[in-house]
C-alpha atoms as a PDB file:
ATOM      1  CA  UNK A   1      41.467 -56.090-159.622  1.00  0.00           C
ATOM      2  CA  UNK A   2      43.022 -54.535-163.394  1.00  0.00           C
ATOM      3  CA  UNK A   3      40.601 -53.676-165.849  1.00  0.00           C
ATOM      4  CA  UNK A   4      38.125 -56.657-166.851  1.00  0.00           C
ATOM      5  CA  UNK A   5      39.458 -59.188-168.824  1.00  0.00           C
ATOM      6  CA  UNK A   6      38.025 -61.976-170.408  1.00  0.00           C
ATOM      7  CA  UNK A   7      37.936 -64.889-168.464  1.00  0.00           C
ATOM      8  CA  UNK A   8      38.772 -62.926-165.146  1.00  0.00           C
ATOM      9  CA  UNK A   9      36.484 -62.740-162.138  1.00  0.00           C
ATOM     10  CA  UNK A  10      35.927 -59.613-159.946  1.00  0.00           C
ATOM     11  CA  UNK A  11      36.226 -60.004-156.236  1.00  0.00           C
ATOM     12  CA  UNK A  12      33.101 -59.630-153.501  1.00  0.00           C
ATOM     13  CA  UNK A  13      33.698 -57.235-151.226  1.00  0.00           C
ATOM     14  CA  UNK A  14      36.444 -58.319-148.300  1.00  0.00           C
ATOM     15  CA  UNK A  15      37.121 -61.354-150.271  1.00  0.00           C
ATOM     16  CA  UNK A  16      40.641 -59.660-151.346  1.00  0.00           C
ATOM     17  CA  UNK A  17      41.269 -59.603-147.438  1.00  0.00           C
ATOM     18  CA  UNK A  18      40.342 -63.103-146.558  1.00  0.00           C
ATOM     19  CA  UNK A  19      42.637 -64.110-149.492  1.00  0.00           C
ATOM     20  CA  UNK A  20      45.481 -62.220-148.347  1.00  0.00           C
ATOM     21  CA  UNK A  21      45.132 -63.899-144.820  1.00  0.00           C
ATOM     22  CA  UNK A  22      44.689 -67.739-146.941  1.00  0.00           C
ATOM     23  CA  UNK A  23      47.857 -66.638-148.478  1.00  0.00           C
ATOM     24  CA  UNK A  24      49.912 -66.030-145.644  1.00  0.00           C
ATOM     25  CA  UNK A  25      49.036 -69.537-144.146  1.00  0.00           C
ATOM     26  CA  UNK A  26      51.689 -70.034-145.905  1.00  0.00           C
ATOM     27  CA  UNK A  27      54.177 -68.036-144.802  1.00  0.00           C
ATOM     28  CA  UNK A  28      55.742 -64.432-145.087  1.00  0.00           C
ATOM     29  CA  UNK A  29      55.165 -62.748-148.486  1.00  0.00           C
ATOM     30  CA  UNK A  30      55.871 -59.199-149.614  1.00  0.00           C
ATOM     31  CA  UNK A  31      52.736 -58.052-151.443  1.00  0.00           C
ATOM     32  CA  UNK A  32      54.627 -59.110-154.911  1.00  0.00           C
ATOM     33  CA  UNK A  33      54.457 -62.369-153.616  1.00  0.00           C
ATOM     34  CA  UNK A  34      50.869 -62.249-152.228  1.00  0.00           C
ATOM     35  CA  UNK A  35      49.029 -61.438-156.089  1.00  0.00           C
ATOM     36  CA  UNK A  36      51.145 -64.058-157.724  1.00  0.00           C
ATOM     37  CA  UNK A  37      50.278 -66.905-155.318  1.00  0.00           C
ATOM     38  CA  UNK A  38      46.593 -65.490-155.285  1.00  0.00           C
ATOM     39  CA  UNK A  39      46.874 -65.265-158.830  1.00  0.00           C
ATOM     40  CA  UNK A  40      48.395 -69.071-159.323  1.00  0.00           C
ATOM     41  CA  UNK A  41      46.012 -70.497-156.622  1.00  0.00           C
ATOM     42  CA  UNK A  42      42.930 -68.969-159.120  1.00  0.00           C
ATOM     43  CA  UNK A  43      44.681 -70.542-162.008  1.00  0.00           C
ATOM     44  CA  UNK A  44      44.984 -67.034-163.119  1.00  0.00           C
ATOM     45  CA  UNK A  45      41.453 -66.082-163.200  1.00  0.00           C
ATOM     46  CA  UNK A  46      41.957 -63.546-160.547  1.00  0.00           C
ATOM     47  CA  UNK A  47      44.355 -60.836-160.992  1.00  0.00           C
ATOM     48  CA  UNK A  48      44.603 -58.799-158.397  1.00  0.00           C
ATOM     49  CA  UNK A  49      45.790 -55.005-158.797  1.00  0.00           C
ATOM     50  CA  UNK A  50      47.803 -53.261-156.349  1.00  0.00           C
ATOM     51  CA  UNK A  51      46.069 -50.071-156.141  1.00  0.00           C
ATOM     52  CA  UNK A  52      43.197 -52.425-154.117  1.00  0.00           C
ATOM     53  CA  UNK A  53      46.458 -54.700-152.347  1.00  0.00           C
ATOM     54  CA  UNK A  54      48.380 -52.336-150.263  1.00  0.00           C
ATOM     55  CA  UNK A  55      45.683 -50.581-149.068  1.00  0.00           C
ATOM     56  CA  UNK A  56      44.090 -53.670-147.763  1.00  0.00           C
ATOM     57  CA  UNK A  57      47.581 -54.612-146.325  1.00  0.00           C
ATOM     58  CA  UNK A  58      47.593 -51.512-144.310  1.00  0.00           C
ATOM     59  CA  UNK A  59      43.880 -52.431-143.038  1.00  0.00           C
ATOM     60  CA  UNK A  60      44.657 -55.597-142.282  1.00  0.00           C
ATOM     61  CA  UNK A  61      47.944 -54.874-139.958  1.00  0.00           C
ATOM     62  CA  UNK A  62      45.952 -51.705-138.306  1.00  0.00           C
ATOM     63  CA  UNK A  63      43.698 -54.225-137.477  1.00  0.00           C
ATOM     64  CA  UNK A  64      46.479 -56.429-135.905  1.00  0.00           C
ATOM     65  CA  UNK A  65      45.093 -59.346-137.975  1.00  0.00           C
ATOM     66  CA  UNK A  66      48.949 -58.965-139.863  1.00  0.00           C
ATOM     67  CA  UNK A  67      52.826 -57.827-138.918  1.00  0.00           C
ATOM     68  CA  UNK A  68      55.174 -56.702-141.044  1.00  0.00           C
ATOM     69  CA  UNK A  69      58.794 -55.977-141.493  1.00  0.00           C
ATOM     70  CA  UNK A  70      61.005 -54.872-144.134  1.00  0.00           C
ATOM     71  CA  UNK A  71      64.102 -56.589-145.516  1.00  0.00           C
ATOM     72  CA  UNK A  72      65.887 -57.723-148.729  1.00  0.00           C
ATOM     73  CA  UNK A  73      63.861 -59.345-151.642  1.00  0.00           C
ATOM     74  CA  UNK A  74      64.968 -62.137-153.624  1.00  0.00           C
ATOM     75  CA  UNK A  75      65.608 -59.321-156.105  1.00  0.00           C
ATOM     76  CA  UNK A  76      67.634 -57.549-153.613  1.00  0.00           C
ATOM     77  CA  UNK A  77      65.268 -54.715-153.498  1.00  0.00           C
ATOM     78  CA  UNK A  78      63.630 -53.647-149.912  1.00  0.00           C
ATOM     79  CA  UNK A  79      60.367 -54.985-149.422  1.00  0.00           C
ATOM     80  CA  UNK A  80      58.283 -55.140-146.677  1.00  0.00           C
ATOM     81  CA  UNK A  81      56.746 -58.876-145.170  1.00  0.00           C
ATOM     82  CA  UNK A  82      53.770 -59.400-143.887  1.00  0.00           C
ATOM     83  CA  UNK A  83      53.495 -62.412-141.768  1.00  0.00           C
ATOM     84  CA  UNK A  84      50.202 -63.395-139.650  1.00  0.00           C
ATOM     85  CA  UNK A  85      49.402 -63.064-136.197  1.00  0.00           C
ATOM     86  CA  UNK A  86      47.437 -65.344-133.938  1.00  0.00           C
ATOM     87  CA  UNK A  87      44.375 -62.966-134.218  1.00  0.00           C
ATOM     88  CA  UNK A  88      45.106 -63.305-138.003  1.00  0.00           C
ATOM     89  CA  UNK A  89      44.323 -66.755-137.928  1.00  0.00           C
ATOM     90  CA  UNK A  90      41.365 -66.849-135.630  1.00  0.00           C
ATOM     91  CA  UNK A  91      39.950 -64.249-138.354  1.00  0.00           C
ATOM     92  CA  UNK A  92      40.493 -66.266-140.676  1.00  0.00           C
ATOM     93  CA  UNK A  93      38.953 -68.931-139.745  1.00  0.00           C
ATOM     94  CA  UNK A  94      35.658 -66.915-138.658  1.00  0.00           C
ATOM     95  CA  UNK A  95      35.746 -65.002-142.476  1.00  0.00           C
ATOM     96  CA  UNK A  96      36.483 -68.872-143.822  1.00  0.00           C
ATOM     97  CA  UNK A  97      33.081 -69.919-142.193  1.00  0.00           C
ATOM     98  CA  UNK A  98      31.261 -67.268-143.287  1.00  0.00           C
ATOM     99  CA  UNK A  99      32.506 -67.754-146.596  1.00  0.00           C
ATOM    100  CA  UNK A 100      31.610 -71.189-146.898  1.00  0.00           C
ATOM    101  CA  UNK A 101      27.875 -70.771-145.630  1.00  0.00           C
ATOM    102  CA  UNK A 102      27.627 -68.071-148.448  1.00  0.00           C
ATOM    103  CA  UNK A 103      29.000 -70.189-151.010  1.00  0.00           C
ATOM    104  CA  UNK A 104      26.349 -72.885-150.092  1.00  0.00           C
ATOM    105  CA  UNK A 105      23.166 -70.206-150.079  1.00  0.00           C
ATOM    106  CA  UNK A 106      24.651 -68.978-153.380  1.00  0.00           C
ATOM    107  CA  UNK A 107      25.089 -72.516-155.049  1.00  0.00           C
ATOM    108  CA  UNK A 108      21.351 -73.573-153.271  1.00  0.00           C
ATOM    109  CA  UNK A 109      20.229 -70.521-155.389  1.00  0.00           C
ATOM    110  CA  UNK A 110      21.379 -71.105-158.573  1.00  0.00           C
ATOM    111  CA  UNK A 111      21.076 -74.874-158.942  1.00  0.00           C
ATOM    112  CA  UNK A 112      17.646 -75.422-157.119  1.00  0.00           C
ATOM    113  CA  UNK A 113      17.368 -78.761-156.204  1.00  0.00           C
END
């Protein structure tokens, strides 16, 4: 995340990762193409700064959870891909879970019934 702006959210902890994994559901992205879609998926309440991207890139391919390659950008600049593996997805879907039974507690906190 930038500096705080108004209107603009910062992330939880490993939230940044589990978005980066949503995002490549999609398909292959360069990083560049990661923070805008995260970006545009928030409605631009989440901006997401590379200083905290690429290193959570790197984490998440040591981990296996990503692959990457390099080749041409639409801008004809070298850029590397990430793309997700199979153990990508089955994370995700575990850190998805997770995610959603936090969510709940959280909401179950804050509006009692």
């Amino acid at each position: 995340m930038t500096k705080q702006q108004p209107g603009r959210l910062e992330l939880l902890q490993g939230t940044l990762e589990m978005m980066i994994l949503r995002t490549l559901l999609l398909g292959p992205s360069n990083g560049y193409q990661i923070a805008k879609t995260i970006e545009q998926m928030s409605n631009d309440v989440l901006q997401i700064d590379h200083g905290s991207l690429y290193p959570a890139l790197h984490r998440l391919e040591k981990r296996g959870w990503l692959s990457a390659k390099w080749d041409t950008s639409e801008t004809k600049r070298r850029a590397k891909y990430y793309r997700l593996t199979a153990a990508g997805r089955k994370k995700l879907i575990t850190e998805q879970s997770k995610w959603d039974r936090l969510a709940a507690a959280i909401g179950q906190v804050m509006r009692p019934a």
